[in-house]
Protein backbone atom coordinates (compact mmCIF):
# COMPACT_ATOMS: atom_id res chain seq x y z
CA UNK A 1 -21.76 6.55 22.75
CA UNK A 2 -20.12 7.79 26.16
CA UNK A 3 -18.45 11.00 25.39
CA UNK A 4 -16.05 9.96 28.32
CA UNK A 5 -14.69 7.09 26.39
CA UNK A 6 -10.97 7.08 27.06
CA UNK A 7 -9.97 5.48 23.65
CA UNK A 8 -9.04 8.22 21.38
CA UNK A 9 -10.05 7.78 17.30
CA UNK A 10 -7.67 8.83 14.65
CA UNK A 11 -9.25 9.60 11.47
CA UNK A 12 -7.21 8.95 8.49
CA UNK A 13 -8.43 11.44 5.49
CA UNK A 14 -7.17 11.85 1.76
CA UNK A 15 -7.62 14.63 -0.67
CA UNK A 16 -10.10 14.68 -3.70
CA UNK A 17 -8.61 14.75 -6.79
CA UNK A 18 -10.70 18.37 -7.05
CA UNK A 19 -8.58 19.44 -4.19
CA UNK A 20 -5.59 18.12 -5.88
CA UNK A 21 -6.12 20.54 -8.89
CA UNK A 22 -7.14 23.48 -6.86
CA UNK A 23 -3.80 23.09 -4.72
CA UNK A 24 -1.96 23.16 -8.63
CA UNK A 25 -4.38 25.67 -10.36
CA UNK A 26 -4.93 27.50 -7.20
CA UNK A 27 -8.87 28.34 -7.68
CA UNK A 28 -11.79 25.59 -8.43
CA UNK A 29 -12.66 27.96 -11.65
CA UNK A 30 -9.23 27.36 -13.14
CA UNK A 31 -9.32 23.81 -12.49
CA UNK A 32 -12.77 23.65 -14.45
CA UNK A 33 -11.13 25.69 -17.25
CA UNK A 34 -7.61 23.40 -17.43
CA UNK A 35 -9.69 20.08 -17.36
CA UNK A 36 -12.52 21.45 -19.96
CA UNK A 37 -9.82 22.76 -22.35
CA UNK A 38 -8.86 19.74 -22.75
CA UNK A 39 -12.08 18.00 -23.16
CA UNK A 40 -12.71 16.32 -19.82
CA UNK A 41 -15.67 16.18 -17.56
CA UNK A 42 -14.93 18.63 -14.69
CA UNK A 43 -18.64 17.69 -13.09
CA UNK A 44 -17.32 14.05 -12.10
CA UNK A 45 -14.52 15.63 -10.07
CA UNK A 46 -17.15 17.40 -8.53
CA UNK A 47 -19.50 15.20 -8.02
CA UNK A 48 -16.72 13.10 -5.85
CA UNK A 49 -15.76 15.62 -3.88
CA UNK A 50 -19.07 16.46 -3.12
CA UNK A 51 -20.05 13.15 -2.13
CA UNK A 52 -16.63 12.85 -0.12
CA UNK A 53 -16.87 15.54 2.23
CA UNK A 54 -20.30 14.70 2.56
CA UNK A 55 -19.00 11.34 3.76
CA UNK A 56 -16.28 13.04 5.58
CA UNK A 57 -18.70 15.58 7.32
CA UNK A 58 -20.87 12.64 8.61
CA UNK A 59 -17.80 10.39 10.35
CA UNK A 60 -16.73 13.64 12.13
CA UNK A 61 -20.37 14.27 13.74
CA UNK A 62 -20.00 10.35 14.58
CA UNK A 63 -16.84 11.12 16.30
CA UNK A 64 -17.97 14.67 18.15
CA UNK A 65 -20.46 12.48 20.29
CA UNK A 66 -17.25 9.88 20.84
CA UNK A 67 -15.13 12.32 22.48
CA UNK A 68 -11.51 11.95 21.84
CA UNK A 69 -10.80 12.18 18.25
CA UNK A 70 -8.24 13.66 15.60
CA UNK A 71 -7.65 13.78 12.05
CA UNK A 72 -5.05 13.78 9.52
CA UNK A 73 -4.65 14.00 6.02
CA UNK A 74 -2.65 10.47 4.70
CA UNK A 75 0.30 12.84 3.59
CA UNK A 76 1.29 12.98 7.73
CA UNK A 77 1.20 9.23 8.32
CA UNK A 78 4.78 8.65 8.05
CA UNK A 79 5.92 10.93 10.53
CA UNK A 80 2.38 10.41 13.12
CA UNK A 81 2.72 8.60 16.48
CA UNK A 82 -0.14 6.96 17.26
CA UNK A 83 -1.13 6.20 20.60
CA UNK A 84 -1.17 2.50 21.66
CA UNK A 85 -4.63 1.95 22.48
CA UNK A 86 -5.87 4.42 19.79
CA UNK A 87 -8.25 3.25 17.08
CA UNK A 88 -8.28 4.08 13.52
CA UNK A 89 -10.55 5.16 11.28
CA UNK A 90 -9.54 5.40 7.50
CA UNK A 91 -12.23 7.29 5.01
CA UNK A 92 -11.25 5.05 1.51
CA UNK A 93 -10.32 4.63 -0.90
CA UNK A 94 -8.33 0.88 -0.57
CA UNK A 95 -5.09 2.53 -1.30
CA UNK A 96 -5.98 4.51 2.19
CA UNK A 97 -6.20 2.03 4.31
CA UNK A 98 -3.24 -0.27 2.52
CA UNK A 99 -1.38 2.96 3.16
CA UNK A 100 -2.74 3.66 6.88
CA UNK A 101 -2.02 -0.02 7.85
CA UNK A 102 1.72 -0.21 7.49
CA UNK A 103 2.26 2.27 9.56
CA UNK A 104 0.18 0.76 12.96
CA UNK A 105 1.39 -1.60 15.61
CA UNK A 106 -1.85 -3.75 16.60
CA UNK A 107 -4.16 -1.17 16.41
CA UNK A 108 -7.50 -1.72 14.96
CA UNK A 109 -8.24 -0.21 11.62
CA UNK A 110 -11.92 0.77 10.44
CA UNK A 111 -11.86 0.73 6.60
CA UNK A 112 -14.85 3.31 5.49
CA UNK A 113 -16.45 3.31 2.23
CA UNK A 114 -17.36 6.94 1.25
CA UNK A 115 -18.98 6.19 -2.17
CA UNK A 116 -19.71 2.81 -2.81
CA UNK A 117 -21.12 3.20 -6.37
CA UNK A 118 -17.88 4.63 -7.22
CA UNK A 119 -14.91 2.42 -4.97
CA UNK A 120 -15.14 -1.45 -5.46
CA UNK A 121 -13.93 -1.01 -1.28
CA UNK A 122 -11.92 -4.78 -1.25
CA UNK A 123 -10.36 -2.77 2.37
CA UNK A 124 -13.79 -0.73 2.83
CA UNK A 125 -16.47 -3.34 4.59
CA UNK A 126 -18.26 -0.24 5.78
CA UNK A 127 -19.80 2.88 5.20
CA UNK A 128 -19.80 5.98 7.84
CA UNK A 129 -23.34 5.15 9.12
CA UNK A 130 -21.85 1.63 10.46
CA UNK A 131 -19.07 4.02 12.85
CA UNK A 132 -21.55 4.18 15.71
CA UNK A 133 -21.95 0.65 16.61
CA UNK A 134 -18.52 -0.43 14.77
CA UNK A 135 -16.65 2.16 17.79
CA UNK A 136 -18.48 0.72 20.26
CA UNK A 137 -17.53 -2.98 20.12
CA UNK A 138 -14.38 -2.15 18.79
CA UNK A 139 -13.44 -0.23 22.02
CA UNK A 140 -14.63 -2.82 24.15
CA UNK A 141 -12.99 -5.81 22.20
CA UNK A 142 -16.85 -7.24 20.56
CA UNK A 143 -15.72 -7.47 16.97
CA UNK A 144 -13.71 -9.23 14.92
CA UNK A 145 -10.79 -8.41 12.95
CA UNK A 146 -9.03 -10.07 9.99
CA UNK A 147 -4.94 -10.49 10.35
CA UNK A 148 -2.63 -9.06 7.40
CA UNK A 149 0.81 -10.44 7.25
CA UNK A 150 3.12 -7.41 6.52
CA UNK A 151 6.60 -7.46 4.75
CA UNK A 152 9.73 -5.51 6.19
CA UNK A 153 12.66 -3.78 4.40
CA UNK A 154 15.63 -3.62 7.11
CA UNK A 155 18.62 -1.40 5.65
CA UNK A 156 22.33 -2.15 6.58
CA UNK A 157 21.64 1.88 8.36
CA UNK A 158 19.29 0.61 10.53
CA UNK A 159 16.11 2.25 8.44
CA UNK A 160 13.49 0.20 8.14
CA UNK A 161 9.71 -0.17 5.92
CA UNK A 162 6.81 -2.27 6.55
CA UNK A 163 4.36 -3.16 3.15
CA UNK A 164 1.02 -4.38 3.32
CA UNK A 165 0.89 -5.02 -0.16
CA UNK A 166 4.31 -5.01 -1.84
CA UNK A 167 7.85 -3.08 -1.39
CA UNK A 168 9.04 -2.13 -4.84
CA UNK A 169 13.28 -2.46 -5.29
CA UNK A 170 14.84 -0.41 -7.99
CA UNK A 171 15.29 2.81 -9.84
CA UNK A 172 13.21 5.86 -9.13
CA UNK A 173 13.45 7.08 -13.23
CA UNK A 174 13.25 4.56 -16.18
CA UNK A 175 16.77 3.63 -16.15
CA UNK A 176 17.60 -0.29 -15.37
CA UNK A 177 18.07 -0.69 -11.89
CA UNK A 178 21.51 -2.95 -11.05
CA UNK A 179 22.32 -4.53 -7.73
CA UNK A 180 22.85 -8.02 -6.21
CA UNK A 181 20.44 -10.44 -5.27
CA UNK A 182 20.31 -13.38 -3.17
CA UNK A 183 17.82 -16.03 -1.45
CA UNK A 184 18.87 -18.87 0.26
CA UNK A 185 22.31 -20.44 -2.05
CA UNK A 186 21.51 -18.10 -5.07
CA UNK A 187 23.39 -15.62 -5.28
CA UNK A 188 23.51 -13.56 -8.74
CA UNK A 189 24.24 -9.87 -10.49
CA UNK A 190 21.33 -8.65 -12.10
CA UNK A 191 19.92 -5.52 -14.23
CA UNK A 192 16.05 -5.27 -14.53
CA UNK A 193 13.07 -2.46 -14.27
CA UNK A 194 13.33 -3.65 -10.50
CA UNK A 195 11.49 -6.26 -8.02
CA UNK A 196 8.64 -6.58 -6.55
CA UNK A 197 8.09 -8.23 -3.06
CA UNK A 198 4.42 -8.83 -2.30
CA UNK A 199 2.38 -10.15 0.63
CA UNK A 200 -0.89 -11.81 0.81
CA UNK A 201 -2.56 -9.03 0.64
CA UNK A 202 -0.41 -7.59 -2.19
CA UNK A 203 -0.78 -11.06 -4.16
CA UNK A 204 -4.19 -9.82 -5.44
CA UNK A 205 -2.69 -6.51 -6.91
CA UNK A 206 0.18 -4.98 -8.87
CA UNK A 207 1.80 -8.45 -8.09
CA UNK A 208 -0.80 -10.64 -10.13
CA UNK A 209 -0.22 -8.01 -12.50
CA UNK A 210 3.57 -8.57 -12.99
CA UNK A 211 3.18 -12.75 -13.24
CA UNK A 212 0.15 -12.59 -15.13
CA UNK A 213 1.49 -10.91 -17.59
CA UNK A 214 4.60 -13.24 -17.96
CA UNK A 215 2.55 -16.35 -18.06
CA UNK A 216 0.85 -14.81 -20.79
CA UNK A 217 3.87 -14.08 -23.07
CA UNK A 218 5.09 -17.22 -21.83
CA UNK A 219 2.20 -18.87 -23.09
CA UNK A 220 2.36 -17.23 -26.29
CA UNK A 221 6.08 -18.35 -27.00
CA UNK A 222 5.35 -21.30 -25.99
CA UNK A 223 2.37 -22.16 -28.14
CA UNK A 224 -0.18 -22.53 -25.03
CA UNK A 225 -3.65 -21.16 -25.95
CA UNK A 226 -4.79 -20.41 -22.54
CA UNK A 227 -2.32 -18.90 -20.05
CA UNK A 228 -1.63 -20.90 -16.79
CA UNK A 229 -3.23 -20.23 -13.98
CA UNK A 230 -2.33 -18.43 -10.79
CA UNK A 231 -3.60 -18.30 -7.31
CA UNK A 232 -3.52 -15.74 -4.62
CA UNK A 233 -2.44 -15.99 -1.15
CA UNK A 234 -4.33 -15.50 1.66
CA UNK A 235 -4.45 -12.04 3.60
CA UNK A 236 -2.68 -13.48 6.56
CA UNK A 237 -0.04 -16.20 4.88
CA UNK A 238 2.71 -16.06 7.00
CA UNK A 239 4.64 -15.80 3.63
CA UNK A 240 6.42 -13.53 0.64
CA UNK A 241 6.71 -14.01 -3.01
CA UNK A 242 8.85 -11.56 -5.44
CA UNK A 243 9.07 -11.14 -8.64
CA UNK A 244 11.67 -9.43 -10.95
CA UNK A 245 10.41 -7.17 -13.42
CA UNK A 246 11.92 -7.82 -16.79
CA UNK A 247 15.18 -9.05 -16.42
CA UNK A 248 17.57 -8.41 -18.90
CA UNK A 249 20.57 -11.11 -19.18
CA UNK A 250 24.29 -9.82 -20.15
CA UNK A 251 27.55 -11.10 -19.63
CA UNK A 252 27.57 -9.06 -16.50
CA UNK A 253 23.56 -9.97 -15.16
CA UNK A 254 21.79 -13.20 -14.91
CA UNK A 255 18.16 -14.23 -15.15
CA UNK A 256 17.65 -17.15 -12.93
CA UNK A 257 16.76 -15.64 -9.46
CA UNK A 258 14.02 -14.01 -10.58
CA UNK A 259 10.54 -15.50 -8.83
CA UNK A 260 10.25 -16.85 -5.54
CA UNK A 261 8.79 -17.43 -2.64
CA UNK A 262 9.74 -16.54 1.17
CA UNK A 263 8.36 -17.86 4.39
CA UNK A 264 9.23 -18.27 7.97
CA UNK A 265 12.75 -16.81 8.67
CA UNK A 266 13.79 -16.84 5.19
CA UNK A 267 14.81 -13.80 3.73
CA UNK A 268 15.69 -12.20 0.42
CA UNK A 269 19.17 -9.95 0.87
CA UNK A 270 19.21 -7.34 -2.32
CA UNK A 271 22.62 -4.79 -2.55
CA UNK A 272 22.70 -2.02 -4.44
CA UNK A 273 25.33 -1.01 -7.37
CA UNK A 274 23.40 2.06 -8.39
CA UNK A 275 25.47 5.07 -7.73
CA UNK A 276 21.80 7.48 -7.73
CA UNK A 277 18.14 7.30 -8.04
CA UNK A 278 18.14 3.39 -6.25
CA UNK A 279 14.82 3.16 -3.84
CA UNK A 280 12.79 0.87 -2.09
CA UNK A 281 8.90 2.31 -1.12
CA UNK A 282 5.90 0.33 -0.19
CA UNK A 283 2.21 0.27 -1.58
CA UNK A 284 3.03 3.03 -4.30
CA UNK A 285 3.64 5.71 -2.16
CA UNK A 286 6.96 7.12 -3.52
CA UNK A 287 7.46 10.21 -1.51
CA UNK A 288 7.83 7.95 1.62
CA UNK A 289 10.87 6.31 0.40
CA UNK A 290 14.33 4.43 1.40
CA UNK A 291 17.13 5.38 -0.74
CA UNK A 292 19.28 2.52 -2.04
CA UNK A 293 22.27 3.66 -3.60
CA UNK A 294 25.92 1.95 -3.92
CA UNK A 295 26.58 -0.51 -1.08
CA UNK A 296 23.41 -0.34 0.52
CA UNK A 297 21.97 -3.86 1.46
CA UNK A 298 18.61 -4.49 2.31
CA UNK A 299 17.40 -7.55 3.71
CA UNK A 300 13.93 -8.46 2.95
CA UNK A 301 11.51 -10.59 5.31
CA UNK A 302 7.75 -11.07 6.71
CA UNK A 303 7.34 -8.49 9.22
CA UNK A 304 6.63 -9.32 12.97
CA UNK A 305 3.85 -6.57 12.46
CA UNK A 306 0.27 -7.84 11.95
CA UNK A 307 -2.00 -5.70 10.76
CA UNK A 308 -5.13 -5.82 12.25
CA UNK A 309 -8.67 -5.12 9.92
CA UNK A 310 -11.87 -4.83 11.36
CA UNK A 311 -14.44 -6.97 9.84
């Protein structure tokens, strides 16, 4: 690979959950004792973090002979810039690159496998041996890449958040979240454990979740012995779908707006009425967060963002 390659690589790293504990416990030997107390195996926490900077050590030679390189730990993505012709390298697991992907602008993304025996890798088609020849075409526009539609959370403030699987509307504790919700003529009050917007990508996780669930209770009330069915969407559907998590009718909230599906221009307009702890986030990452207390309106749509996976 030509060293003077003028495309700079971003490598997108995470922490082991060993590094987690050591960062709490502050020593690996106190980790071992706090997790064998309590009866655990300590050597599979090991034996991933082994394998992971192993994995991690490999991609970085792979990158010395590139050139142009830097990395970051996933905790720095929301305030990163990245470059406009940079590419991006993300070392799994899924949640890594789902969580690396909202935050580009048409720039390739690499998903990398580092243990496949451990990660099923749905977002990880490769493993850091592939990097060579996968940098190569990549930076010379040779390989293909598969589109993911985005959703976007616009505040009345101006904020904004992209998802590439879901945003998540409510309550940051396990109080009900209240607020107003509308789509197209519906218009309604409700109180619930808070909503779920999903894309295509998103349509495969914590979404199916949520509506596979309620089909099955459904089912079971209604004296079905086999739930009904439900499909995904694809990756790069140019459309939404939400889902309120259980609803709770009142004489001040309703129950009717509470699936549906958004496409095109159509959006989904949600106003708080929570005077604290209201927040909207994106593919489970909490800490990067909206808040979304009293008067706040958000309005929800498909994002002009693509992102772009290389396959």
């Amino acid at each position: 690979m030509p060293a003077a390659n003028d495309r700079k690589v971003v490598l997108v790293t995470r922490k082991t959950r060993l590094e987690d504990l050591i960062a709490k416990y502050l020593t690996a030997a106190q980790a071992r004792f706090y997790v064998e107390h309590l009866g655990a195996d300590f050597s599979d926490y090991q034996r991933e973090h082994d394998v992971y900077q192993a994995e991690r050590h490999r991609t970085v030679q792979t990158l010395e002979q590139w050139g142009r390189y830097q990395i970051i730990d996933r905790s720095f993505l929301p305030n990163f810039l990245f470059g406009p012709a940079d590419i991006v390298v993300a070392l799994g697991q899924d949640g890594v690159v789902a969580n690396t992907l909202k935050y580009l602008d048409g720039h390739p993304l690499i998903g990398l496998n580092p243990d496949a025996r451990r990660y099923d890798g749905i977002l990880l088609p490769f493993v850091p041996d592939d990097l060579p020849a996968l940098l190569r075409e990549v930076a010379t526009d040779k390989r293909g890449f598969k589109a993911v539609t985005m959703a976007r959370a616009t505040l009345t403030n101006g904020q904004v958040l992209h998802a590439v699987n879901e945003l998540f509307i409510g309550a940051r504790t396990h109080t009900s979240a209240v607020y107003e919700i509308a789509a197209g003529d519906h218009k309604e009050t409700q109180s619930s454990s808070g909503l779920i917007v999903a894309t295509g990508l998103g349509s495969t996780a914590w979404f199916k979740s949520i509506v596979n669930g309620s089909l099955a209770i459904a089912g079971a009330f209604g004296g079905q012995t086999e739930p009904a069915s439900y499909s995904a969407q694809a990756w790069d559907s140019h459309a939404l779908r939400f889902a309120v998590r259980e609803p709770f009718p009142s004489r001040t909230s309703q129950v009717h707006l509470v699936y549906g599906e958004l496409t095109g221009s159509e959006r989904l307009s949600v106003r708080s009425l929570m005077p604290e702890n209201g927040v909207i986030f994106s593919d489970g990452i909490e800490a990067d967060r909206l808040e979304f207390n009293s008067g706040t309106e958000a309005q929800i749509t498909v994002a002009d963002r693509v992102g772009r996976l290389v396959v």
